[in-house]
Protein backbone atom coordinates (compact mmCIF):
# COMPACT_ATOMS: atom_id res chain seq x y z
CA UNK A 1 -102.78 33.72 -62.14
CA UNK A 2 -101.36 34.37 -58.44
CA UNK A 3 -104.88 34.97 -57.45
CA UNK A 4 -105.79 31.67 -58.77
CA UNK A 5 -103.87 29.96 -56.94
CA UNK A 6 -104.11 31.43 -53.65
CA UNK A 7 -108.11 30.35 -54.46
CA UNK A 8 -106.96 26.88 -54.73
CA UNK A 9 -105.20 26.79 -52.08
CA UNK A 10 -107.74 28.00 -49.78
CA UNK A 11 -109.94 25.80 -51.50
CA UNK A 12 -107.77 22.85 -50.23
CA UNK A 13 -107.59 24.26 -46.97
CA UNK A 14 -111.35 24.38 -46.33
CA UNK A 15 -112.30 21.29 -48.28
CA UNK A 16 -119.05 3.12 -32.34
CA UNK A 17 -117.50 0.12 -34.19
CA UNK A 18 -120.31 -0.81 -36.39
CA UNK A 19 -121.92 0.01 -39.84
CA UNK A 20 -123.85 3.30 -39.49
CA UNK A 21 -125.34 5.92 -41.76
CA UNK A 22 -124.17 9.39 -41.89
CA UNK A 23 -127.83 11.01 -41.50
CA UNK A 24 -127.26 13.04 -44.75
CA UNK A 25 -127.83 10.34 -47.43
CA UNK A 26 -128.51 7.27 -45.67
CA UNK A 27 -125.47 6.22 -46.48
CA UNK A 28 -123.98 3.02 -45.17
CA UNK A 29 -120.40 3.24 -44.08
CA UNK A 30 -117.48 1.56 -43.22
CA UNK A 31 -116.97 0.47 -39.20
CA UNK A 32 -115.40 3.71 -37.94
CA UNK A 33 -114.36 5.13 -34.34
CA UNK A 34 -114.94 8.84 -33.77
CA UNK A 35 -112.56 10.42 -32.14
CA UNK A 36 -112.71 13.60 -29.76
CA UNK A 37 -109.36 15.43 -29.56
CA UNK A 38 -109.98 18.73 -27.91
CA UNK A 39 -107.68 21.66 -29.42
CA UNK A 40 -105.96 24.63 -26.89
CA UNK A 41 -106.81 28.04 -27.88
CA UNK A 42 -103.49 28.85 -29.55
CA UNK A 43 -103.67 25.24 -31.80
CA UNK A 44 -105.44 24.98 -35.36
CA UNK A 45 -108.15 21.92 -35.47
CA UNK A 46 -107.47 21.89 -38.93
CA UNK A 47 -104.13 21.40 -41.52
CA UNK A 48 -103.05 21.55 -44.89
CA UNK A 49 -100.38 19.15 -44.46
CA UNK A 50 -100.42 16.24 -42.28
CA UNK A 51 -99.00 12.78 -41.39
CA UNK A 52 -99.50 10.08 -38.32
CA UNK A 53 -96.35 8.47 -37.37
CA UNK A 54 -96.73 4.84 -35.94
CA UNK A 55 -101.03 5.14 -35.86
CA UNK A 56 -100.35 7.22 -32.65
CA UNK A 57 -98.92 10.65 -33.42
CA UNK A 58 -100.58 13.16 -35.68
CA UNK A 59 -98.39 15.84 -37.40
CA UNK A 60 -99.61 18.77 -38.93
CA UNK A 61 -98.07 21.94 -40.61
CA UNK A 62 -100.48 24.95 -41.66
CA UNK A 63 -99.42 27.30 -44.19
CA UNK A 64 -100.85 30.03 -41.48
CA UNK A 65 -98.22 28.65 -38.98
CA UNK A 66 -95.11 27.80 -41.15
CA UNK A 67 -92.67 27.74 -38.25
CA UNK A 68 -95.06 25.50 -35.88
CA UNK A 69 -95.07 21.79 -36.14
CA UNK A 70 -98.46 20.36 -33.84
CA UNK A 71 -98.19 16.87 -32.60
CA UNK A 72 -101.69 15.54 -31.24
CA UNK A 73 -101.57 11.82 -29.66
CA UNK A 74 -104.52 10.02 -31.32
CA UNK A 75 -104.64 6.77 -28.61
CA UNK A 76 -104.84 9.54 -25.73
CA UNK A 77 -107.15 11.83 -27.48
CA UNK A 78 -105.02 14.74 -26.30
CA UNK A 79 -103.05 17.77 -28.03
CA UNK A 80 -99.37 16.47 -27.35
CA UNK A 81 -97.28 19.22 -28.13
CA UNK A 82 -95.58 22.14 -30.48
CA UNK A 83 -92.00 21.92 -32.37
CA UNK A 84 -90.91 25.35 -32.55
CA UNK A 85 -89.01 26.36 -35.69
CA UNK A 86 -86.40 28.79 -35.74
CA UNK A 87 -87.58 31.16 -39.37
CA UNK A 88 -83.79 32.73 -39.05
CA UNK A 89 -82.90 29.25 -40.09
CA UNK A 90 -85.07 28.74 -43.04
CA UNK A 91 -84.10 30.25 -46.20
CA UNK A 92 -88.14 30.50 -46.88
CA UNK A 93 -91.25 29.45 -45.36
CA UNK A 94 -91.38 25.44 -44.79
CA UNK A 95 -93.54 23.70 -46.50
CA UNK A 96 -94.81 19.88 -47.14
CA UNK A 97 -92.54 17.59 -44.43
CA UNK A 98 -92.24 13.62 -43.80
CA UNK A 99 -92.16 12.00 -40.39
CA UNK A 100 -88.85 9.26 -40.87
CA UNK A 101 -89.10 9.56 -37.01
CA UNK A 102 -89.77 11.76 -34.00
CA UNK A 103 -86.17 12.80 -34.01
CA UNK A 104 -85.84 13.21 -37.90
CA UNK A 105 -88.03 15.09 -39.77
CA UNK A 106 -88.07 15.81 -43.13
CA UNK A 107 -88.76 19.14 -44.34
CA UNK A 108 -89.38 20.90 -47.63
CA UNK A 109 -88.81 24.88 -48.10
CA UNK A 110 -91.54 26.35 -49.74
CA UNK A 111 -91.51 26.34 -53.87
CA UNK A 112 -87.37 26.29 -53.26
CA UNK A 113 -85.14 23.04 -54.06
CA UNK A 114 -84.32 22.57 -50.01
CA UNK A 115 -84.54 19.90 -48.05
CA UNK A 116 -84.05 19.99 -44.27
CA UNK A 117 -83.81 17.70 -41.28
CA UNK A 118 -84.54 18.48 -38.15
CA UNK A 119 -84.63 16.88 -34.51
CA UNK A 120 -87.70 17.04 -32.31
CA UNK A 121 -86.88 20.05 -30.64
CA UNK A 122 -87.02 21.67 -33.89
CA UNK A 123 -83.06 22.18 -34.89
CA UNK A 124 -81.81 21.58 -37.91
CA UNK A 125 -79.56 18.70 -38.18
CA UNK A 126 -78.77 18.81 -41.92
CA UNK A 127 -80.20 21.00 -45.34
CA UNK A 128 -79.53 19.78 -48.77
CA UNK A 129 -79.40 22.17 -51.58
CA UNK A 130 -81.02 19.85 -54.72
CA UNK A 131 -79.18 22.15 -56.93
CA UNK A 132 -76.39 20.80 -55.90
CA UNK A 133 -76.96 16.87 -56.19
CA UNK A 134 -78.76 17.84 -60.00
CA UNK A 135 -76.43 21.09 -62.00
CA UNK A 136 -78.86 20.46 -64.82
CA UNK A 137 -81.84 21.65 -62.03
CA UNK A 138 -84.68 23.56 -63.44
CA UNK A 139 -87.16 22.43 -60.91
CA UNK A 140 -88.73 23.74 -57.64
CA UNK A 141 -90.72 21.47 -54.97
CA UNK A 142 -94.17 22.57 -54.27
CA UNK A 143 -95.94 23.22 -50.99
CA UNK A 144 -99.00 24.33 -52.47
CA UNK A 145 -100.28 20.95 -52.36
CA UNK A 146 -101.06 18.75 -49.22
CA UNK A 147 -99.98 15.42 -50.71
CA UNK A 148 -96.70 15.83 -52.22
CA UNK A 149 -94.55 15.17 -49.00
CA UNK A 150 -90.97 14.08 -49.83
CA UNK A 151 -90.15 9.93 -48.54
CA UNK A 152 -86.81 8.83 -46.70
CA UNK A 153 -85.44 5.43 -47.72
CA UNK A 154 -83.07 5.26 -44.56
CA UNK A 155 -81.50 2.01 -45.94
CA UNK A 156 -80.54 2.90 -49.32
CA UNK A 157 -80.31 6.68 -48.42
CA UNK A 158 -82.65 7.34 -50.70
CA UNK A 159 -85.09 10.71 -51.16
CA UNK A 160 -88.24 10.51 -52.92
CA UNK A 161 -89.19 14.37 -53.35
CA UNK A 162 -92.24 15.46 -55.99
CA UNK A 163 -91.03 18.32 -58.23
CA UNK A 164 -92.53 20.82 -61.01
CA UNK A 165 -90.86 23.41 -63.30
CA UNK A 166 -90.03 27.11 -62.11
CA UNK A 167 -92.69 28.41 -64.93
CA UNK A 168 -95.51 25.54 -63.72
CA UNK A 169 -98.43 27.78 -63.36
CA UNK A 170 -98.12 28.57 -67.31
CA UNK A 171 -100.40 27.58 -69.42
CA UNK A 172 -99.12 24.89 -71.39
CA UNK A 173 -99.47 20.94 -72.10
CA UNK A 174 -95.90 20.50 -71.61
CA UNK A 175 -94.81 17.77 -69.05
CA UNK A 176 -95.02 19.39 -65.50
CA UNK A 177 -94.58 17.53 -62.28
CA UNK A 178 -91.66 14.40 -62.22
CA UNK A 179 -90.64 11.97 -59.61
CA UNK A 180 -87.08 12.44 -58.70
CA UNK A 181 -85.07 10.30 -56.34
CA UNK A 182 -81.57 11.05 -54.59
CA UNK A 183 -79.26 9.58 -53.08
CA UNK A 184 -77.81 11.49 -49.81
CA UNK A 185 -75.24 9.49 -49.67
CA UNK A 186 -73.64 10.44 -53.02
CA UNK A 187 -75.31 13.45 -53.06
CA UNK A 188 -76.28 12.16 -56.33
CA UNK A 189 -79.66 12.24 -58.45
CA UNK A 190 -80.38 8.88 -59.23
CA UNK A 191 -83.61 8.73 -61.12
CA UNK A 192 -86.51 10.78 -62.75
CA UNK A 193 -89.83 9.49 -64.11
CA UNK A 194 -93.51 9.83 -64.32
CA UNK A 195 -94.28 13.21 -65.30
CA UNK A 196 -97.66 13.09 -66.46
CA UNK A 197 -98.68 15.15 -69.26
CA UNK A 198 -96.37 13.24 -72.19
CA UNK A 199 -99.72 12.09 -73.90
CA UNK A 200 -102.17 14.58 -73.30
CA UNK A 201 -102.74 16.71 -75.66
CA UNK A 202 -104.66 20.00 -73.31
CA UNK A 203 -104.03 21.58 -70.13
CA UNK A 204 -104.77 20.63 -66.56
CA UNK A 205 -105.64 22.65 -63.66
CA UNK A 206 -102.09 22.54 -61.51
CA UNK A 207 -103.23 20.40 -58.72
CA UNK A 208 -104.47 17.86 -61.14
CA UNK A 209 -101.91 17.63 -62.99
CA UNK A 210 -99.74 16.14 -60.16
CA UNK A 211 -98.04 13.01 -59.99
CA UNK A 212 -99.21 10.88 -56.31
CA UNK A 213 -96.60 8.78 -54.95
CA UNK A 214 -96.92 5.49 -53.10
CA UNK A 215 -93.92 3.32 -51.67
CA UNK A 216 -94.50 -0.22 -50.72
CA UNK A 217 -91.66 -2.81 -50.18
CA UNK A 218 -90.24 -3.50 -53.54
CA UNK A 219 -92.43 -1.19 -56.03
CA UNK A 220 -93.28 2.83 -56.17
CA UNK A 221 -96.75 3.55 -56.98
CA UNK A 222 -97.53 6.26 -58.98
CA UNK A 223 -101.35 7.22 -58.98
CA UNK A 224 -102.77 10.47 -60.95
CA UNK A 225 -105.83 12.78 -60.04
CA UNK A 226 -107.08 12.47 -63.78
CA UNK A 227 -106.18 8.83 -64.64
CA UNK A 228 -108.13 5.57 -63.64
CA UNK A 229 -104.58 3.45 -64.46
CA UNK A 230 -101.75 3.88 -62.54
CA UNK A 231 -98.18 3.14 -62.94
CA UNK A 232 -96.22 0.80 -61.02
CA UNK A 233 -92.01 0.90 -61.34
CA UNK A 234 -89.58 -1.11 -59.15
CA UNK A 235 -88.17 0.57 -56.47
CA UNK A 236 -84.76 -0.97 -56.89
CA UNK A 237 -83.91 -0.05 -60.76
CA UNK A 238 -86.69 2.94 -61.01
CA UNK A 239 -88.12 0.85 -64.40
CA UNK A 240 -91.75 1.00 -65.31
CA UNK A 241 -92.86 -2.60 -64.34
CA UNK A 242 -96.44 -2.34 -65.18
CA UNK A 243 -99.72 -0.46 -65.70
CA UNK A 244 -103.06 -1.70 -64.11
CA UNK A 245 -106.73 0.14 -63.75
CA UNK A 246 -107.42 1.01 -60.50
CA UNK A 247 -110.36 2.79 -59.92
CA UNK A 248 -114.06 3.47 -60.93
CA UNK A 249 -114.20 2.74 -64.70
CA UNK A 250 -117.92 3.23 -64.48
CA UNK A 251 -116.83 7.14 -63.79
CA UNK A 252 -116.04 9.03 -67.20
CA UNK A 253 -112.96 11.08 -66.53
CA UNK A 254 -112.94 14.69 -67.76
CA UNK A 255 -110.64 15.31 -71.11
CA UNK A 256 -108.12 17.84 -70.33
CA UNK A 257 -108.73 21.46 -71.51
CA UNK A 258 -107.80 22.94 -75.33
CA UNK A 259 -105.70 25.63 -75.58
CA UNK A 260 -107.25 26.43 -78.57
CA UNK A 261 -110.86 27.37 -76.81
CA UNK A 262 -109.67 30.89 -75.88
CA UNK A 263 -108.95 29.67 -72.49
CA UNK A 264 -108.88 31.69 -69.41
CA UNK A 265 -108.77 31.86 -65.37
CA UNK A 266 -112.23 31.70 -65.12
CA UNK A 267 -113.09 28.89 -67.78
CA UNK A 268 -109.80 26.90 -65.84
CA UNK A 269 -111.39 27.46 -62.53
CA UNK A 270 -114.99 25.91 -63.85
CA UNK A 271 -113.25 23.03 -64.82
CA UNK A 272 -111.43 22.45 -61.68
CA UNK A 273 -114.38 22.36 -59.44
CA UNK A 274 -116.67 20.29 -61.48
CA UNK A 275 -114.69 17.41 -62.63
CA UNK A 276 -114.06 14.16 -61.25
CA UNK A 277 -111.02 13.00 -59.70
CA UNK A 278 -109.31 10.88 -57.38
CA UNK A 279 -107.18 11.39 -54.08
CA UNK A 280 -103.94 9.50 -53.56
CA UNK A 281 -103.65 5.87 -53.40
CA UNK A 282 -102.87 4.63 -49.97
CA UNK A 283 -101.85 0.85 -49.07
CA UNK A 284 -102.79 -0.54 -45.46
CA UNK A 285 -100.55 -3.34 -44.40
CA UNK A 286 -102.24 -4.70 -41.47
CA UNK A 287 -105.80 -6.05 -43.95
CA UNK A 288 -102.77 -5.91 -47.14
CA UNK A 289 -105.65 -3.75 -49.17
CA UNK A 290 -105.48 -0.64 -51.21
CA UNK A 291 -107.92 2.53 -51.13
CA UNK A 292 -108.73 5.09 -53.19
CA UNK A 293 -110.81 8.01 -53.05
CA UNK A 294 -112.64 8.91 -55.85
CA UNK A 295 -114.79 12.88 -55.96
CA UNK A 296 -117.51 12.63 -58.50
CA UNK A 297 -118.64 15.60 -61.35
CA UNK A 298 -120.62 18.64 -59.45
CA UNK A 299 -122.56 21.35 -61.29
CA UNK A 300 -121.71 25.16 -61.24
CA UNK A 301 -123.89 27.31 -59.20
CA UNK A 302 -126.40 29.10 -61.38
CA UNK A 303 -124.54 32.12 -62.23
CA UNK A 304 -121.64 29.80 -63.76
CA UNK A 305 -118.70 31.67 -61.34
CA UNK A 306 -119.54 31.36 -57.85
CA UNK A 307 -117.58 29.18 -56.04
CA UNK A 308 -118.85 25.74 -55.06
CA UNK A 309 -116.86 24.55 -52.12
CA UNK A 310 -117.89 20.63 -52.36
CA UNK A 311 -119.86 20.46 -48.84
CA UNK A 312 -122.49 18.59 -51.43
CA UNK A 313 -119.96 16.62 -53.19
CA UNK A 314 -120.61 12.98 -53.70
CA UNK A 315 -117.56 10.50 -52.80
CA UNK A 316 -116.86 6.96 -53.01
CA UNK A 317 -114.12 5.23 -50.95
CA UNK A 318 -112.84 2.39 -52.96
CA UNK A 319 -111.03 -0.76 -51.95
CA UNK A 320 -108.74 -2.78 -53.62
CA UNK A 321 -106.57 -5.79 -53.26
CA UNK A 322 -103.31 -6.93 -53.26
CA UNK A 323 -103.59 -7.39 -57.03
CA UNK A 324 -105.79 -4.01 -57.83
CA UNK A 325 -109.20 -6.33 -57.80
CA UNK A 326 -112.09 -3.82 -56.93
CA UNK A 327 -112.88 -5.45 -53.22
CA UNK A 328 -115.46 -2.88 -51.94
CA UNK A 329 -117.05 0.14 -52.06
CA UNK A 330 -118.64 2.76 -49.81
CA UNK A 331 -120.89 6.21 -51.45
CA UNK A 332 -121.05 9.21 -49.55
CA UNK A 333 -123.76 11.77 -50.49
CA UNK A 334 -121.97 15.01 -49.37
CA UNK A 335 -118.60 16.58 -47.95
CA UNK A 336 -118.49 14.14 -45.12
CA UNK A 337 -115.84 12.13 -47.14
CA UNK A 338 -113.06 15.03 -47.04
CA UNK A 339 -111.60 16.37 -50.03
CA UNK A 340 -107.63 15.62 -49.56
CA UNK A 341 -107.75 15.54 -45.78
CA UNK A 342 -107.32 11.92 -45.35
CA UNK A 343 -104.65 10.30 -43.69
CA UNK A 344 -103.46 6.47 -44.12
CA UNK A 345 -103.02 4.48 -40.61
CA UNK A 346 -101.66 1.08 -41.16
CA UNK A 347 -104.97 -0.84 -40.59
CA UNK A 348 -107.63 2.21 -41.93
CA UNK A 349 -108.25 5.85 -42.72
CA UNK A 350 -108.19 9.24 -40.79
CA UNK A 351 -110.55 11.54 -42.22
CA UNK A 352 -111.59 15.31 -41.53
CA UNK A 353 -115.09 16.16 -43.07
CA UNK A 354 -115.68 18.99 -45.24
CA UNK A 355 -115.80 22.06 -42.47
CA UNK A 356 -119.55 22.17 -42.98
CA UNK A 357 -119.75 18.93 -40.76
CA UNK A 358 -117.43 19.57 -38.37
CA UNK A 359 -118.79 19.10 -34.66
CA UNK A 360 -116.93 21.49 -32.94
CA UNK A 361 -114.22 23.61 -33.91
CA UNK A 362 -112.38 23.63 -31.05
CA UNK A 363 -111.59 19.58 -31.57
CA UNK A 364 -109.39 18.05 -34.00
CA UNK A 365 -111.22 18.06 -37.42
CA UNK A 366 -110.34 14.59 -38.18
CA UNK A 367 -112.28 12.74 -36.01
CA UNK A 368 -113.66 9.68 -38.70
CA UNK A 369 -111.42 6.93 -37.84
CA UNK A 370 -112.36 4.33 -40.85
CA UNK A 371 -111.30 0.93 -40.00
CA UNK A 372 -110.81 -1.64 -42.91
């Protein structure tokens, strides 16, 4: 099971302003700029988990370096700099993190309840024990996946973190990953909700059956991997609001695995890297529109095992309104969409292609600047 994981994990790892094709497909897409950031020897061109503060500064934390924070600047096209981390300091290895500002970032340890702050130079300035804020705890925070970074409410001292049980890599329908929010203030929990697998009746492979989280002024978004609908609850009582499609309903979703079908690693593992899904919902306030990215069915290789890593994986970039209304749509042919290495900038989307179509590995790997 272990081994599994590590799979998907490196799995994860590895996956001009005018309309112009991509040469693969003849694909039409969105205006985009294509930015050159050159990478120093010592630096990664790649990251598992990332984040631009203010559309200027790029963050990014590798599993590979777990005590090194790179900043690039993305309106110089230039490496910026390294935040050192001190590992005597860390109970474990860090893992996903949230920009609230240069000064104060946000932290996770790796698959432990901790949160920490730290300050630009890289010293901790506060760690909260979860534990502590929740006795009834039974919950760790994972940093297996890219896209569960915790969120800092500065005005209501709130923390949005993403959390599964200790036993989540077990094989069972039971509900896994929950939203919690709490309040550092108190040092209270204050709310818990959408955990996804209360009406499915099979099993999901673990990074699909995560919960995405999306907060906008008044509302929290909550978007699933498996799930054309998504939830939307208010962000001042925590209370379900509404549910609304939001995706490709021309798409047929994969049912979830039976446990009764003598299921195994392997047969798991098939499933995971032929079904569709969809990427995290992202909102862009500057055009007030809503994307999507939605990674269509691909076949086994012929032997039925071998790994398919996606370079040939067909894409579409959706766009929404205000009110969820399908706006727009762009296909890609192949891995040139990336698989879960997409960033949100307030006006468009920062993208790193599937490795296969990476120019040069000694620039930053996300170098499609999508504008909407």
């Amino acid at each position: 099971m272990k081994c599994l994981i590590a799979i998907i994990s490196i799995l994860l790892c590895l996956s001009c302003n005018a309309d112009k094709s991509d040469g693969q497909g003849g694909d039409v897409w969105p205006p985009y700029d294509l930015l050159s950031v050159p990478c120093p020897s010592d630096v990664l061109n790649a990251y598992f988990h990332t984040q631009v503060f203010a559309d200027s500064l790029l963050y990014g934390i590798d599993p590979a370096l777990p005590f090194e924070i790179a900043v690039f600047d993305l309106k110089k096209e230039q490496f910026s700099h390294k935040i050192r981390l001190d590992a005597h300091l860390f109970k474990e290895k860090t893992g996903a993190f949230y920009v609230h500002s240069p000064d104060s970032i946000f932290i996770t340890g790796m698959n432990y309840p901790y949160i920490y702050i730290v300050s630009s130079g890289g010293q901790i300035i506060q760690k909260f024990d979860l534990t502590e804020m929740d006795t009834s705890a039974d919950y760790i925070i994972p940093s297996l996946f890219s896209y569960t970074s915790p969120y800092y409410d500065a005005k209501k001292k709130h923390l949005y973190v993403t959390t599964l049980p200790y036993e989540w890599d077990v094989l069972t329908p039971k509900p896994q990953f929950a939203e919690r929010v709490f309040d550092l203030g108190t040092g209270q929990m204050v709310a818990k909700y959408a955990s996804l697998a209360t009406d499915h009746a099979g099993v999901l492979p673990y990074d699909l059956n995560v919960s995405y989280r999306l907060i906008t002024d008044s509302t929290v978004i909550i978007s699933y991997p498996t799930r054309h609908e998504i939830e939307i609850y208010d962000r001042e009582k925590h209370a379900l609001i509404s549910k609304k499609g939001a995706g490709s309903e021309q798409i047929k979703l994969s049912e979830p695995l039976s446990l009764n079908n003598n299921l195994d690693e392997q047969s798991l593992w098939n499933y995971r890297i032929t079904v569709p899904f969809y990427e995290p919902m992202f909102y862009h306030p500057e055009p007030k529109c809503f994307t999507r990215v939605l990674h269509h069915a691909q076949e086994l290789k012929p032997d039925g095992a071998t790994l398919n890593n996606g370079e040939k994986r067909k894409a579409t970039l959706l766009i929404f309104n205000e009110q969820f209304q399908l706006h727009k749509t762009f296909s890609f042919t192949n891995g040139s969409l990336g698989v879960r290495k997409i960033i949100p900038l307030s006006n468009g989307l920062l993208i790193a292609p599937h490795e296969e179509y990476w120019k040069n590995d000694n620039e930053l790997a996300f170098q499609y600047y999508f504008k909407l």
